[in-house]
Protein backbone atom coordinates (compact mmCIF):
# COMPACT_ATOMS: atom_id res chain seq x y z
CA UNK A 1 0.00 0.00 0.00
CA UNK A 2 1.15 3.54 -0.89
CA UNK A 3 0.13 6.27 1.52
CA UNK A 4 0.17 9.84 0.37
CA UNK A 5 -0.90 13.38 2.37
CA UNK A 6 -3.04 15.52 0.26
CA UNK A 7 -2.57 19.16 2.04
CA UNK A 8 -5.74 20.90 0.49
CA UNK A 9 -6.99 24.93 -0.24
CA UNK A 10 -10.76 25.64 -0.33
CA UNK A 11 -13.05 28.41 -0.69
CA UNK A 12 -13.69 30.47 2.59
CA UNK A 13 -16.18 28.44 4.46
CA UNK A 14 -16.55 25.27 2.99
CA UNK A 15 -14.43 23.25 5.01
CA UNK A 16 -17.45 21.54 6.70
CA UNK A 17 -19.11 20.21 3.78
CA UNK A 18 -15.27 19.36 1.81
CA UNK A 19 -14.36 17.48 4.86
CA UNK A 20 -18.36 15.32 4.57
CA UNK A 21 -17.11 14.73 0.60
CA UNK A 22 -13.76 13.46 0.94
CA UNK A 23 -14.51 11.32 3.92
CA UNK A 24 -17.24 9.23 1.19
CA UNK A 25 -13.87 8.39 -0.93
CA UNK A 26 -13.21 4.96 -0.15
CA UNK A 27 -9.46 5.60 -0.15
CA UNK A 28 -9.42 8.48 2.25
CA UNK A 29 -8.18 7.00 5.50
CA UNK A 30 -8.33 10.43 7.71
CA UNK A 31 -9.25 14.47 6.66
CA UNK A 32 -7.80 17.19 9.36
CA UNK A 33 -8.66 20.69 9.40
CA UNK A 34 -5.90 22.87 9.73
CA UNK A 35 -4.83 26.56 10.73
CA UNK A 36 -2.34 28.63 8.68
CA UNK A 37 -0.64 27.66 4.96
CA UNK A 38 -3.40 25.35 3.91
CA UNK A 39 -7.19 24.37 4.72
CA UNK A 40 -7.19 20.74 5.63
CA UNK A 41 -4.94 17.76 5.41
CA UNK A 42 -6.33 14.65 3.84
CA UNK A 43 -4.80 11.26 4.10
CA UNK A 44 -5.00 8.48 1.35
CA UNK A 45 -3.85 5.02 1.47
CA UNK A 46 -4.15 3.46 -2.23
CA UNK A 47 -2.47 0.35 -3.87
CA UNK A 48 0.14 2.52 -6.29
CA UNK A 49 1.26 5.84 -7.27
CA UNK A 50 -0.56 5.55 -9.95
CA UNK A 51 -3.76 5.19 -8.14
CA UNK A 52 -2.92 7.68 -5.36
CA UNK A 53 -2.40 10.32 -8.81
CA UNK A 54 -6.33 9.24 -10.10
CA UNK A 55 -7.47 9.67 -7.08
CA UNK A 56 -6.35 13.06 -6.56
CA UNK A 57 -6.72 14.12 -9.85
CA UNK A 58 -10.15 12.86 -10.56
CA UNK A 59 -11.76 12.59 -7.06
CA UNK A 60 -10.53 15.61 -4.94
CA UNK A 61 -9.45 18.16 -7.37
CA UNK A 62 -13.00 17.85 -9.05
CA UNK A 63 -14.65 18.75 -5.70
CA UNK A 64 -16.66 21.94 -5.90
CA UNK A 65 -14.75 24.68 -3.72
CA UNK A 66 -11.33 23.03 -3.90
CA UNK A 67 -8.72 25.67 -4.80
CA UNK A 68 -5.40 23.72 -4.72
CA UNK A 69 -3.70 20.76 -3.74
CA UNK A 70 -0.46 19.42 -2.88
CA UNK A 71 0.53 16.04 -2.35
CA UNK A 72 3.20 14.67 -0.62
CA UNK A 73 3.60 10.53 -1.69
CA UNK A 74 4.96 8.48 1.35
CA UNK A 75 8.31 6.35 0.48
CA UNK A 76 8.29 3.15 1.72
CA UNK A 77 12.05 1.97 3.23
């Protein structure tokens, strides 16, 4: 399993309903809201890369209100 930190930018008050939509995506493990650089912090575990990228791309980018994302993709030792 790959696990990857989404850190996540959204329109001014629509945290609440962002954090209901991403917590429905089957590979979202945990969603924190956060204070200061970005909005909220969104954890994925997914089987690949490649699967942690379509998720992302397709899933959470999509979502109405999302400004931005950044993703940081946890190396396994």
């Amino acid at each position: 399993m790959t696990d990857a930190y989404v850190m996540l930018n959204c329109e001014l008050g629509a945290e609440i309903e962002l954090v209901e939509k991403l917590k429905e995506i089957e590979q979202v493990t945990d969603v924190f809201e956060t204070i200061g650089t970005h909005d909220m912090l969104v954890k994925l575990q997914a089987v690949n890369f490649e699967k942690i990228r379509e998720i992302v791309s397709w899933n959470i980018q999509k979502l109405p209100k999302v400004r931005s994302t950044s993703t940081l993709i946890k190396k396994e030792a």
